[in-house]
Protein backbone atom coordinates (compact mmCIF):
# COMPACT_ATOMS: atom_id res chain seq x y z
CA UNK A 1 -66.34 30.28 21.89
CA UNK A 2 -63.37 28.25 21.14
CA UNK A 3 -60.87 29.83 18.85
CA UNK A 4 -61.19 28.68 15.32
CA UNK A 5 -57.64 28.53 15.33
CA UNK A 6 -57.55 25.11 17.20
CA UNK A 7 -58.75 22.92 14.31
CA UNK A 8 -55.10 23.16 12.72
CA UNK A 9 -53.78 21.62 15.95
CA UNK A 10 -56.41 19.24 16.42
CA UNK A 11 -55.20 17.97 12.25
CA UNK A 12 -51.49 18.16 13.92
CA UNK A 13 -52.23 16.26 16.73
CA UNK A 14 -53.87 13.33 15.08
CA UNK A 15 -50.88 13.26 12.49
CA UNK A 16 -48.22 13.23 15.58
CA UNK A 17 -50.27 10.90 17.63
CA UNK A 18 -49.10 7.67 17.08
CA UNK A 19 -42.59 8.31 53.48
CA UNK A 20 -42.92 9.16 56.28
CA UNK A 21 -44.28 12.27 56.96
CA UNK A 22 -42.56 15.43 58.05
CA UNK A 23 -42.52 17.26 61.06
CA UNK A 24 -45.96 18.72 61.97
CA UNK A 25 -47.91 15.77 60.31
CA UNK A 26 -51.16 14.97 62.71
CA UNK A 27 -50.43 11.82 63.08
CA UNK A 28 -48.21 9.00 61.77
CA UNK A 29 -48.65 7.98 58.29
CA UNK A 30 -46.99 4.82 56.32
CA UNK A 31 -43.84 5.85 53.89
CA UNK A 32 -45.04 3.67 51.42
CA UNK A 33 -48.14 4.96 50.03
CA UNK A 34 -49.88 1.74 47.33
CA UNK A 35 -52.86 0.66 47.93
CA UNK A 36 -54.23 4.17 49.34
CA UNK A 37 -56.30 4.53 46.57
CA UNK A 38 -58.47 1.91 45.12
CA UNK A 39 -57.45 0.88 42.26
CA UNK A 40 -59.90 -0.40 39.52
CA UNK A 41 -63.02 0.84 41.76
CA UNK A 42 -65.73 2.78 39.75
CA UNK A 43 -65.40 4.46 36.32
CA UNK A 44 -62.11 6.17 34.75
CA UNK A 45 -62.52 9.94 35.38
CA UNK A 46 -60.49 11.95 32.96
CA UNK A 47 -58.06 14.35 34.83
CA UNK A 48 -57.34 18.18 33.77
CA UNK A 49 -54.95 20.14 34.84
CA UNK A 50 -54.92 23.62 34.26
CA UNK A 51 -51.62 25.19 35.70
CA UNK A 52 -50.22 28.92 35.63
CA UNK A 53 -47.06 30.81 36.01
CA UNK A 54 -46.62 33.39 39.10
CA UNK A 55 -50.08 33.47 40.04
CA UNK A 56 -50.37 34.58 43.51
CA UNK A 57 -53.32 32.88 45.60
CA UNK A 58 -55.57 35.73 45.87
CA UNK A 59 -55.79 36.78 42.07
CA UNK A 60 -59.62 35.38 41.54
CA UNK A 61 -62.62 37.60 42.13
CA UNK A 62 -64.56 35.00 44.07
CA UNK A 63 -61.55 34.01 46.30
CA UNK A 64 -61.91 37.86 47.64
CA UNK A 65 -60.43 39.91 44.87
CA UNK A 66 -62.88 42.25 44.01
CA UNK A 67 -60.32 43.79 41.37
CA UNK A 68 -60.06 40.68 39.43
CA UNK A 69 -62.20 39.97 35.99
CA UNK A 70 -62.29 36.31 36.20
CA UNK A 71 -65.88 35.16 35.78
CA UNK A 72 -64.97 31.45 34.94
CA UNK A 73 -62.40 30.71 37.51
CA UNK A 74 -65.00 32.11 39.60
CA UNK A 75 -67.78 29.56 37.98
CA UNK A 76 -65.14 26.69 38.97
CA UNK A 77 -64.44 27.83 42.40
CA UNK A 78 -68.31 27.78 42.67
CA UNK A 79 -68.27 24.68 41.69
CA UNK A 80 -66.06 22.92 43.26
CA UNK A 81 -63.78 23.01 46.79
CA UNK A 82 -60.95 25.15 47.16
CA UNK A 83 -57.85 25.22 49.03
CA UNK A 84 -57.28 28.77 50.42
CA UNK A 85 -53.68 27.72 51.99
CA UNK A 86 -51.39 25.79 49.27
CA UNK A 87 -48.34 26.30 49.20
CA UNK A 88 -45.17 25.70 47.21
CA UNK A 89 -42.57 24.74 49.24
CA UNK A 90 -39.28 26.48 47.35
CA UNK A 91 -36.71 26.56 45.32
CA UNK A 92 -32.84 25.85 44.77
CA UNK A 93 -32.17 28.77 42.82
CA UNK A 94 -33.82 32.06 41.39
CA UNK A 95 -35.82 29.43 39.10
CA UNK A 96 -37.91 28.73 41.16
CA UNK A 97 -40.70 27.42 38.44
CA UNK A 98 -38.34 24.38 38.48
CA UNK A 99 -38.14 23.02 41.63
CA UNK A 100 -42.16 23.91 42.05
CA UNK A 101 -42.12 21.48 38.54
CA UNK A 102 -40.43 19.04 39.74
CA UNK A 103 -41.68 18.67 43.09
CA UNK A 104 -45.39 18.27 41.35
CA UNK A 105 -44.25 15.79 39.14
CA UNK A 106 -42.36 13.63 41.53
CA UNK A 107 -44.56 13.98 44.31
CA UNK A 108 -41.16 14.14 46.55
CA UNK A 109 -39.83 17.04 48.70
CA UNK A 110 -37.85 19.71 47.57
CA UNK A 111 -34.50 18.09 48.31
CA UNK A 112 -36.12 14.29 47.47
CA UNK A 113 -36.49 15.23 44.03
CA UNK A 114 -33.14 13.69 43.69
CA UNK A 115 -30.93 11.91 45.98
CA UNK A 116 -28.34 12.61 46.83
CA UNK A 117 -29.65 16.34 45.85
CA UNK A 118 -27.70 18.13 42.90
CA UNK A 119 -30.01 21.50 42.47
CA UNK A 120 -27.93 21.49 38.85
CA UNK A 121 -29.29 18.44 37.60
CA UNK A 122 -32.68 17.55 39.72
CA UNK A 123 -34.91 19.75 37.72
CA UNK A 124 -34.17 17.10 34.46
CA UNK A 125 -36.69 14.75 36.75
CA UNK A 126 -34.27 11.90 35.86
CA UNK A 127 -36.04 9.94 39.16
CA UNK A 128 -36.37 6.22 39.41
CA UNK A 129 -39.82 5.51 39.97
CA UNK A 130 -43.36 6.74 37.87
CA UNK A 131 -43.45 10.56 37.02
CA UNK A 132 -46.88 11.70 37.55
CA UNK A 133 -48.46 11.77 33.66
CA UNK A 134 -46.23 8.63 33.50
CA UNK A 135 -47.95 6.71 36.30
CA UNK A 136 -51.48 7.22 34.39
CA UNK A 137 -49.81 6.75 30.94
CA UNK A 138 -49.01 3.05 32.38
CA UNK A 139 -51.87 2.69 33.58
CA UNK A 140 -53.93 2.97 30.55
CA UNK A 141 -54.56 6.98 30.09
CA UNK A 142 -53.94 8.89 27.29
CA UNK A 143 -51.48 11.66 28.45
CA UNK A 144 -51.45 14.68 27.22
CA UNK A 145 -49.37 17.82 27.46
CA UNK A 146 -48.72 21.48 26.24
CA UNK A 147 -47.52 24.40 27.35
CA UNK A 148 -44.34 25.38 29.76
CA UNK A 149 -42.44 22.08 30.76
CA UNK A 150 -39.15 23.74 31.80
CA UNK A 151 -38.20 19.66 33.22
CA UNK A 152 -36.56 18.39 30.08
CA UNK A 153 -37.47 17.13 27.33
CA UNK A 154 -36.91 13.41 28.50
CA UNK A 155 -38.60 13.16 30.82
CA UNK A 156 -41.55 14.98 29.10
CA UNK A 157 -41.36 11.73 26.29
CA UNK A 158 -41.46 9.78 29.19
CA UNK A 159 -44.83 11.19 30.55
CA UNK A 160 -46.87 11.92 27.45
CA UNK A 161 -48.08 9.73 24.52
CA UNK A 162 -49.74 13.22 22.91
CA UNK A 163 -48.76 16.98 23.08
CA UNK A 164 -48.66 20.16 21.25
CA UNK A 165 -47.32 23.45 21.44
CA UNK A 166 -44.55 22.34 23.73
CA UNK A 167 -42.48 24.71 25.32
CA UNK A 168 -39.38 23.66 26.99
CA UNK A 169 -38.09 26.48 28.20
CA UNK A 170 -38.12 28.79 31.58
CA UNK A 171 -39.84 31.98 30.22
CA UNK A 172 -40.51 33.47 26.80
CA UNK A 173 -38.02 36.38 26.07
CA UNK A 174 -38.64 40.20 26.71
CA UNK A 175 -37.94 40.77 22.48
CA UNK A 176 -37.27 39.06 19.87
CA UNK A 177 -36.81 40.23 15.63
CA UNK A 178 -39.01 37.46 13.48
CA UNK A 179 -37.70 36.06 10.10
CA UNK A 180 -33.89 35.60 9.35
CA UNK A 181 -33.65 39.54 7.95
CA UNK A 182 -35.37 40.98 10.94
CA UNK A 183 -38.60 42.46 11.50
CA UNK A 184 -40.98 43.88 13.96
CA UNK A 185 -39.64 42.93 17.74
CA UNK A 186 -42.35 41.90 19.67
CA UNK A 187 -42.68 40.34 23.38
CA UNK A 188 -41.80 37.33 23.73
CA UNK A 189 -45.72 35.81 24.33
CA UNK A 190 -46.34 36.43 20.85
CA UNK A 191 -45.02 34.25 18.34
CA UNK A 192 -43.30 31.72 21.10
CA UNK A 193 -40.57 29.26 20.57
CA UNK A 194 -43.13 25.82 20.83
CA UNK A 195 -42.66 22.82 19.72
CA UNK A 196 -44.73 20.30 17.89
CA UNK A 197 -44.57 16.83 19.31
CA UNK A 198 -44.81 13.48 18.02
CA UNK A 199 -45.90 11.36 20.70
CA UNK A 200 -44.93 7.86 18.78
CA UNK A 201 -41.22 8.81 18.57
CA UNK A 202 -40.79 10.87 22.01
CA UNK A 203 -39.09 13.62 19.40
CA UNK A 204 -40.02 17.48 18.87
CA UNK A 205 -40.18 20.15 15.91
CA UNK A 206 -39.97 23.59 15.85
CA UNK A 207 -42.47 25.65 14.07
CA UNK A 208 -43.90 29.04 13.17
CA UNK A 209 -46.05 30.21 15.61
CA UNK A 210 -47.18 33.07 14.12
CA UNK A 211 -48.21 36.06 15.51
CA UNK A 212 -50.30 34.13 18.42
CA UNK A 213 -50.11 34.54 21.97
CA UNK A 214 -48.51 31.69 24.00
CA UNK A 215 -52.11 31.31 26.23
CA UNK A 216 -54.37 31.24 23.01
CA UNK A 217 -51.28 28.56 21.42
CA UNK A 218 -51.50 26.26 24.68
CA UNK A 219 -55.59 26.71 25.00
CA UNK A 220 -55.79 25.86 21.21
CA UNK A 221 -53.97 22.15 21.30
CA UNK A 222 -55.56 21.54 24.47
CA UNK A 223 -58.92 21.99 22.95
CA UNK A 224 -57.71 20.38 19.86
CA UNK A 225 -56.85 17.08 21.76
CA UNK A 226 -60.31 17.16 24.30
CA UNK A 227 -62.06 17.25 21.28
CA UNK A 228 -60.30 14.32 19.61
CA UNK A 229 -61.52 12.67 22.98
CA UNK A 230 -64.85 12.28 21.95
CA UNK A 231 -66.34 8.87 22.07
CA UNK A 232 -62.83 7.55 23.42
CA UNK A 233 -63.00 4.33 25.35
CA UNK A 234 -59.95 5.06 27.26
CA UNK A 235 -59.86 7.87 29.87
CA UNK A 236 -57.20 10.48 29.26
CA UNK A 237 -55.19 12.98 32.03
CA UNK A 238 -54.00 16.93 30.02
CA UNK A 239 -51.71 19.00 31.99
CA UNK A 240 -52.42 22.15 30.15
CA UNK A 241 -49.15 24.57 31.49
CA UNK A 242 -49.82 28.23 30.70
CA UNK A 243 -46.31 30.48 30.77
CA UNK A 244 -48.78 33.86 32.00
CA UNK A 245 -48.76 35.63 34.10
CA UNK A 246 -44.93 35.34 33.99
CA UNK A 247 -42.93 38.39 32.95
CA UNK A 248 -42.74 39.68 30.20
CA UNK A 249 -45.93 41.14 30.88
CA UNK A 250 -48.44 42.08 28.30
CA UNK A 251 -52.01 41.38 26.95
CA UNK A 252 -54.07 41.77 24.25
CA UNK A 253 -56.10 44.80 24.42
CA UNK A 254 -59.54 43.33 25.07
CA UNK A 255 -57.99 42.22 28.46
CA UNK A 256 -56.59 45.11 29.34
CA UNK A 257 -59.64 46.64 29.17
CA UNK A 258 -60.91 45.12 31.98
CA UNK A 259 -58.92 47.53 34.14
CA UNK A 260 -58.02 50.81 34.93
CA UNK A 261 -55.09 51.95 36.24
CA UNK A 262 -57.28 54.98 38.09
CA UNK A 263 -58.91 51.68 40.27
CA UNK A 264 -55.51 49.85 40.73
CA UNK A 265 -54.53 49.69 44.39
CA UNK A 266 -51.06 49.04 45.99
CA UNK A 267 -51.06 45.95 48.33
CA UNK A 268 -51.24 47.62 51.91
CA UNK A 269 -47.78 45.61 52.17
CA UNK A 270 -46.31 47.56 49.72
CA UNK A 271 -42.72 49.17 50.30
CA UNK A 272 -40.23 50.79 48.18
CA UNK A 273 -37.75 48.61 49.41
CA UNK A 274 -37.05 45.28 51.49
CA UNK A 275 -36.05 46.39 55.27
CA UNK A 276 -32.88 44.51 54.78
CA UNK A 277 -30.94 42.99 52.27
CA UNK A 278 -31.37 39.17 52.22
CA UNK A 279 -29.20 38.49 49.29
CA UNK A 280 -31.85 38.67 46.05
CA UNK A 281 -31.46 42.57 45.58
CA UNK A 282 -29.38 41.68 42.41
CA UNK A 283 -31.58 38.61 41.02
CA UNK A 284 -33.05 38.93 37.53
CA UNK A 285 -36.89 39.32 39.33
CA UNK A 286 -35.60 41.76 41.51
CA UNK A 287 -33.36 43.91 39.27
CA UNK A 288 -36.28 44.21 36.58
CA UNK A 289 -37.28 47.69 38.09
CA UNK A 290 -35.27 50.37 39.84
CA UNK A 291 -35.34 50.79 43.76
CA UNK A 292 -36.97 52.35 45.72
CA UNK A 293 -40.13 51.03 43.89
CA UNK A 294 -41.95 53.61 41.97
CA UNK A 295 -46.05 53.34 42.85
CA UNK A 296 -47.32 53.89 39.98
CA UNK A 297 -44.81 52.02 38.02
CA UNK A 298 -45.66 48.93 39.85
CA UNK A 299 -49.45 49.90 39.25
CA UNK A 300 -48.76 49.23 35.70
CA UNK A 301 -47.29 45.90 36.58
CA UNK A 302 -50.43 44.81 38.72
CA UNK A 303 -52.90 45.94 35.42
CA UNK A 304 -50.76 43.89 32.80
CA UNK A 305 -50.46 40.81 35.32
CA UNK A 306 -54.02 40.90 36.48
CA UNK A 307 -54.70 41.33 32.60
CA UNK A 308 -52.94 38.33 31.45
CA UNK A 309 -54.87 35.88 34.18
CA UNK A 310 -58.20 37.42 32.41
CA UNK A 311 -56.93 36.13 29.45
CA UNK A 312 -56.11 33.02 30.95
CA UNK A 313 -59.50 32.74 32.37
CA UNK A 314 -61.28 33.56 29.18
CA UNK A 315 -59.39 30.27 27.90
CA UNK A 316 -60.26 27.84 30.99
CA UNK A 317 -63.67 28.67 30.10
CA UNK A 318 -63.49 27.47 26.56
CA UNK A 319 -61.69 24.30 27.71
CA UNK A 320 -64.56 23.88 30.35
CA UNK A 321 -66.95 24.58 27.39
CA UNK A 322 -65.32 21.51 25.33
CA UNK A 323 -65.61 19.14 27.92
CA UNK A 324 -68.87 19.81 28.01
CA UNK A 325 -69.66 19.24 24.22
CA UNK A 326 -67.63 16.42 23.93
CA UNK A 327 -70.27 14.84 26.96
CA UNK A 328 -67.18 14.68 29.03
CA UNK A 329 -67.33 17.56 31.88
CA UNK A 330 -68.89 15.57 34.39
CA UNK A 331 -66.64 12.86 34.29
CA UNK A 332 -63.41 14.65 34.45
CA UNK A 333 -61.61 15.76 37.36
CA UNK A 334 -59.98 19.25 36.86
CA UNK A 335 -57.80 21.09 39.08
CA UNK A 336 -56.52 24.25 38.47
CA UNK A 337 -52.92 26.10 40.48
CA UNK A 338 -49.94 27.45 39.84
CA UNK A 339 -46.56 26.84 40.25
CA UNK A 340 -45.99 29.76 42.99
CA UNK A 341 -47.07 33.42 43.42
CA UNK A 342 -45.03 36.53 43.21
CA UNK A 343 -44.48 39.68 45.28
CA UNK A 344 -45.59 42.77 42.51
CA UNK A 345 -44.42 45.13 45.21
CA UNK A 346 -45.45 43.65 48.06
CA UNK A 347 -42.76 44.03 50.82
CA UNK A 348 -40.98 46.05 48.13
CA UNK A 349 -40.21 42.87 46.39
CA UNK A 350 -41.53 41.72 42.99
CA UNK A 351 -40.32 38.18 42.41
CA UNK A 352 -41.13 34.89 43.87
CA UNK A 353 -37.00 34.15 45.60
CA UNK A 354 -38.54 35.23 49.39
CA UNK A 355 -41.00 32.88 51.39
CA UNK A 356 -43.45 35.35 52.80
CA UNK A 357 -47.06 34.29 51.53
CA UNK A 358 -47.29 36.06 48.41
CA UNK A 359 -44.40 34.19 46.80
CA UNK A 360 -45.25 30.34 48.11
CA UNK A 361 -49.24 30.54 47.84
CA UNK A 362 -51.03 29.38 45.36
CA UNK A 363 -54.43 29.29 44.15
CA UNK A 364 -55.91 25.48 43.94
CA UNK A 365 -59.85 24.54 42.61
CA UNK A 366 -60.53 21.60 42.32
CA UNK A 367 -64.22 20.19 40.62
CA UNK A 368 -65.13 17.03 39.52
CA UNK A 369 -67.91 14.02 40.57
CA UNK A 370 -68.59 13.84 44.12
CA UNK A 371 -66.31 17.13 44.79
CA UNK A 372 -68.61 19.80 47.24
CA UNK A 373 -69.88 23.10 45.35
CA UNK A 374 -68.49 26.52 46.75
CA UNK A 375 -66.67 25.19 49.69
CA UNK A 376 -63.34 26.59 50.55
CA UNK A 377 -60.49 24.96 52.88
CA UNK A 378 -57.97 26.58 55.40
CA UNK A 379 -55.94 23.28 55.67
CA UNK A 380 -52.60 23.65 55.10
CA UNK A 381 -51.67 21.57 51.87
CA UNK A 382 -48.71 21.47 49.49
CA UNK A 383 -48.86 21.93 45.87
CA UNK A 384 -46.88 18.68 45.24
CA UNK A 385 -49.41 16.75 46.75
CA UNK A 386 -51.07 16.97 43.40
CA UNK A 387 -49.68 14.01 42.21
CA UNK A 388 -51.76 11.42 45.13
CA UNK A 389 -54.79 13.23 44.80
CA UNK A 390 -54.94 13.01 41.24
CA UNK A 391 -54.21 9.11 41.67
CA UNK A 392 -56.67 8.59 44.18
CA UNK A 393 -58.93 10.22 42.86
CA UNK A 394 -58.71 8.33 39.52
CA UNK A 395 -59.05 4.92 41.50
CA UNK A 396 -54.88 4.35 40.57
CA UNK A 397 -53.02 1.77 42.92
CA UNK A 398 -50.12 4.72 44.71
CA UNK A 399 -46.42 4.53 43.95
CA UNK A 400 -44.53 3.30 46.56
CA UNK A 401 -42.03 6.61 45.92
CA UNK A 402 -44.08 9.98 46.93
CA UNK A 403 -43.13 11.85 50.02
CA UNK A 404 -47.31 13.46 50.63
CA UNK A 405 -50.53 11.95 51.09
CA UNK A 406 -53.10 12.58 48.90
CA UNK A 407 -56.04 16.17 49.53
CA UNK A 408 -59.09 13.31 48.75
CA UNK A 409 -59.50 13.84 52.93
CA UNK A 410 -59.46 17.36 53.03
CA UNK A 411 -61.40 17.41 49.62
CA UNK A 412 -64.28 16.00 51.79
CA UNK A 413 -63.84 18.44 54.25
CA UNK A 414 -61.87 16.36 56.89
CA UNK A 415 -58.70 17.50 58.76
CA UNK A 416 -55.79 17.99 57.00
CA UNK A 417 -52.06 15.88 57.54
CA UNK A 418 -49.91 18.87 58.53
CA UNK A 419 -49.99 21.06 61.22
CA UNK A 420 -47.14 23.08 59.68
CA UNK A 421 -45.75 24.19 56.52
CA UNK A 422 -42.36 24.44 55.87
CA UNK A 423 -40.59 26.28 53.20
CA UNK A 424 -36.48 26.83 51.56
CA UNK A 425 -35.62 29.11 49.32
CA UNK A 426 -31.51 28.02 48.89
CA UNK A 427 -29.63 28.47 51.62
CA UNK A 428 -30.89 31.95 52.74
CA UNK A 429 -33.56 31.13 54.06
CA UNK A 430 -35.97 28.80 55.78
CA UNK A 431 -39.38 29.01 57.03
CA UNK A 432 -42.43 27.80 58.92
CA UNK A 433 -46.45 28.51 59.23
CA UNK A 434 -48.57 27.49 60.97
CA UNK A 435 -52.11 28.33 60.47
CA UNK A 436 -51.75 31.43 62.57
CA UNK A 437 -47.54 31.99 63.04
CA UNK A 438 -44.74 32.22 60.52
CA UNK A 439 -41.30 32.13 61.14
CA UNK A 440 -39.05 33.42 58.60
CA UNK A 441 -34.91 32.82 59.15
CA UNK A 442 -32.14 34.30 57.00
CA UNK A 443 -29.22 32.21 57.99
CA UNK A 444 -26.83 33.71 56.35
CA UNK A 445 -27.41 37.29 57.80
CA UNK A 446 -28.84 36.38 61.11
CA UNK A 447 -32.13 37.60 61.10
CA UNK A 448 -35.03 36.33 62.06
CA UNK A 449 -38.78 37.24 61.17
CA UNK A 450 -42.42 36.09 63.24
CA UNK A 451 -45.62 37.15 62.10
CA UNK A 452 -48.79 36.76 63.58
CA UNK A 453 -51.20 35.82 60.30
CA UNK A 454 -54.12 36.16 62.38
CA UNK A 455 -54.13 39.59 63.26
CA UNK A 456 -51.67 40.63 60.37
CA UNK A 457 -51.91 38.73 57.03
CA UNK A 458 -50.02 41.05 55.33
CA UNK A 459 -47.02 39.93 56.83
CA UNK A 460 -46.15 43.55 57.89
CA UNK A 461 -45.59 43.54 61.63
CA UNK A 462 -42.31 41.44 62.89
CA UNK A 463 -42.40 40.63 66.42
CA UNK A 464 -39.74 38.34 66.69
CA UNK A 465 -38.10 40.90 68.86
CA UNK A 466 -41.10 41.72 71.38
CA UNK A 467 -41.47 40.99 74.88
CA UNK A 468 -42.65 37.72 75.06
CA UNK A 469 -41.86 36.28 71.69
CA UNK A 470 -38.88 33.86 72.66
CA UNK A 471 -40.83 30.96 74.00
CA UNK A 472 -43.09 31.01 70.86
CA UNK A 473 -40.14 31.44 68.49
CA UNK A 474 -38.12 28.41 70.02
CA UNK A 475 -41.52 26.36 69.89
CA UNK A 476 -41.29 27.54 66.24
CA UNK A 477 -37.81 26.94 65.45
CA UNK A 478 -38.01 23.75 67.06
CA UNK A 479 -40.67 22.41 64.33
CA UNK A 480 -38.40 23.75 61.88
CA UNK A 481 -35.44 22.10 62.47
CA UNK A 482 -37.53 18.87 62.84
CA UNK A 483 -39.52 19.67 59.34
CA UNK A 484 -35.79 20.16 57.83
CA UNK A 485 -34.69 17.05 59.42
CA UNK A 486 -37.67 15.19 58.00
CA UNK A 487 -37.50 16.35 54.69
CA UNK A 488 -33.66 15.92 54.08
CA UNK A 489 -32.71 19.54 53.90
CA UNK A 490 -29.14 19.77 54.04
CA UNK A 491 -28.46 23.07 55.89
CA UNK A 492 -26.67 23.36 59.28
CA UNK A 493 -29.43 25.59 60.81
CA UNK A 494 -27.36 27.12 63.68
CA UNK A 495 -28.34 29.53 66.75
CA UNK A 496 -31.61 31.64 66.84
C-alpha cells in the first residue's frame, strides 16, 4: 500500500511545479557516440531509476542471498535481466558516493568527469555538455528527482524541472537534537535535512520533516509525482536516490524483524583486520568500529544494513504498484543499482575506499518492454554506462560527450564491450578484472594482489607471489597500464 503520507507531497509538488574506448574493449568503437540510438523511433517509455547507497551486489534473495527479505526486488529481477558484474569504477577521495555520482551523470570516466581533473571541484558536475536528467529534460521529458544528490545544487536545477524531498548532502548525521531548545536526539534517517524544490525557479526550501524516515520521505514524493503522471502526454524520467543502506544504520522495527541475529553469518572473507595497511586504517568508514573487528559486533551491522534494504524494498514495491495504477508500468523502463557496495567486515574492512569486489559491485535490474524475464548477465559493465542505455533505450539521439556505450547489447543477451574492468581508488591503488583474474596494486606501499575469481570469489587467496604467477601478472599489469592510459588516469604507475 502506498503510504498515505504521500498525498501532502503530491499537493507540494503541483504547487512547486511550474570516445574511444578503453583498454580491454572487444573491439573498436567510435568516440563520438549520436546517432547510436534512434531517435524519435517508437513510443516515449518513461524511465525510473531507483538508486541506493552502499548496497553491495549480492544483497537480494533471488540474486543468491538466501538471508535477504526482499520479495519485490526479487519480483523485478524476475522480471527483467540482470547484470551480475557492474561495477563502479572509484573514487578520488573517501567520498566515494561522489565520484560514483558523477560518473553516472556524466557518462565520462572517473578522471573525464572534468578536464583537466580537480577531484575538489569535479563532483559540482559543472561539465560542458548534457547531464543525464538534462539530456531528457531537453528533449521533452519531465524530470524528476528526490532523494541524495550529493552533486550540487546547480547542477541538480539544471537536470530537473520537478523534485521533492531533496537532499543535498553526503550522508544524514549519526544524532541530531530537534527544535531550537533541544529535544529527543535521534539518527540522522529520521527527521532528515530535505529540501523542497521549486522546479520553475531552480531554488530550494528547507522544511520540517518530521519524525519520518529518509526512505519513506524519498518513496513518498516519488509516488506523489508518478501519480501526478497520470494521463500525461509527455513521457517523464524519476531518479528516485535513496541515502540507505548508508551508515548511520537503523530501521524501523517491522524490518528488523525480518532477521535474527542467531541466523546472521560472517562473510567467509571475514578478518579482524586488513593483512596490511594500505593507507584507509584512519578513514571515517574505517575508524567507525575498533580493530581487530569484533564478530558479533559486525553481526549487528549486517542485521541493521540488510534491514534497511528491506525497507527499501518494501518501498520499490509501492512505486512499482503506482505505475501500475496510473496504467503506466508497462511503458516505463526502470532500473534499479547503487552507487557502490561496502565491505561490512569482509577482508576486515567495512567501508567502500578498497577495490576488492565487495566495495565496486553493484547490484543492476533492469525491466521494461522488450527486456527478457529472469535472465541474468556475467558481462562485465560499468555503472556509468547508465546514462547510454537509458538514452537508447528511450529512442534519444546520443551526446557526442560520454566515454561508454550503451548495455541495450548485452540487455539482449549479446557480448559485452569490455574484456576488462578497471578500477582507482586515489592514488593508492589501482586495479583490474577480468572475468576470472583481478589484480589489485598499492603503489604507494608496493604491494601487489592476484586473485583467481574462479576458484576463489571471495577474494581470499593472493597468489601474486606463486610459482608461475609472473607471466599472468605482467599480462595483467600490462592491460592496466593501457586501461589507465585510456581513461586519462594521471598516476605514474611504476615497477611491478
Amino acid at each position: 500500500m502506498i503510504r498515505s503520507e504521500f498525498l501532502c507531497s503530491r499537493r507540494r509538488f503541483l504547487q512547486g511545479s511550474g570516445l574511444a574506448l578503453a583498454g580491454g574493449a572487444l573491439s573498436a568503437w567510435p568516440g563520438s557516440l549520436r546517432g547510436q540510438a534512434r531517435a524519435g523511433d517508437g513510443p516515449r517509455r518513461n524511465v525510473l531509476v531507483l538508486l541506493t547507497d552502499d548496497q553491495t551486489y549480492n544483497t537480494i534473495m533471488m540474486l543468491g542471498n538466501g538471508r535477504m527479505h526482499t520479495p519485490n526486488l526479487d519480483r523485478l529481477a524476475a522480471q527483467g535481466t540482470t547484470m551480475s558484474h557492474c561495477f563502479n569504477q572509484g573514487g578520488w577521495h573517501g567520498a566515494i558516493c561522489v565520484a560514483s555520482r558523477a560518473m553516472m551523470h556524466c557518462g565520462r570516466h572517473l578522471w573525464r568527469v572534468v578536464e583537466p581533473h580537480n577531484h575538489r571541484d569535479a563532483g559540482l558536475l559543472s561539465v560542458d555538455g548534457p547531464l543525464w536528467a538534462e539530456h531528457f529534460r531537453a528533449s521533452g521529458y519531465a524530470t524528476f528527482g528526490t532523494g541524495k544528490w550529493h552533486n550540487g545544487g546547480a547542477s541538480f536545477a539544471r537536470s530537473f524541472s520537478h523534485g521533492d524531498a531533496v537532499f543535498l548532502g553526503g550522508m544524514h548525521p549519526y544524532n541530531k537534537q530537534r527544535g531550537n531548545a533541544g529535544g529527543p536526539i535521534t539518527l540522522g534517517h529520521v527527521g532528515p535535512d530535505l529540501r523542497h524544490y521549486d522546479g520553475a525557479a531552480g531554488s530550494f526550501e528547507r522544511y520540517d520533516t518530521g519524525e519520518a524516515w529518509s526512505t519513506d520521505l524519498y518513496a513518498d514524493a516519488a509516488a506523489s509525482f508518478i501519480e501526478s503522471r497520470r494521463g500525461a502526454d509527455d513521457p517523464f524520467f524519476a531518479y528516485v536516490s535513496f541515502a540507505a543502506p548508508h551508515d548511520p544504520r537503523h530501521a524501523p522495527q517491522q524490518y528488523l524483524a525480518h532477521y535474527s541475529l542467531d541466523e546472521i553469518e560472517l562473510p567467509p572473507n571475514f578478518l579482524g583486520e586488513h593483512p596490511f595497511d594500505f593507507g584507509v586504517r584512519r578513514i571515517r568508514d574505517e575508524a567507525y568500529l575498533p580493530y581487530p573487528r569484533d564478530p558479533e559486533v559486525v553481526k549487528l551491522e549486517l542485521l541493521r544494513y540488510y534491514a534497511m534494504i528491506s525497507h527499501i524494498d518494501d518501498r520499490v514495491g509501492d512505486l512499482i504498484d503506482m505505475l501500475k495504477a496510473i496504467g503506466q508500468l508497462d511503458n516505463t523502463y526502470i532500473v534499479f543499482t547503487s552507487d557502490h557496495g561496502l565491505a561490512m567486515g569482509e577482508h576486515g574492512l567495512l567501508g567502500k575506499q578498497n577495490l576488492y569486489d565487495h566495495s565496486v559491485r553493484v547490484p543492476m535490474v533492469w525491466r521494461g518492454p522488450g527486456i527478457a524475464p529472469g535472465e541474468i548477465s556475467r558481462e562485465l559493465v560499468y555503472l556509468h554506462q547508465l546514462y547510454p542505455t537509458t538514452c537508447e533505450l528511450a529512442g534519444l539521439a546520443m551526446p557526442e560527450n560520454l566515454d561508454v556505450p550503451s548495455l541495450v547489447p548485452v540487455i539482449r543477451g549479446e557480448q559485452g564491450s569490455y574484456r576488462s574492468i578497471y578500477g582507482a581508488y586515489t592514488d593508492t591503488i589501482r586495479m583490474l578484472r577480468t572475468d576470472r583474474y583481478k589484480l589489485i596494486r598499492y603503489p604507494k606501499i608496493g604491494e601487489s594482489q592476484l586473485f583467481d575469481l574462479e576458484q576463489d570469489p571471495w577474494e581470499m587467496n593472493d597468489l601474486a607471489e606463486q610459482d608461475g604467477a609472473a607471466n599472468r601478472v605482467s599480462r595483467l599489469d600490462q592491460a592496466l597500464r593501457d586501461w589507465m592510459v585510456s581513461a586519462g588516469d594521471p598516476l605514474e604507475l611504476v615497477g611491478l
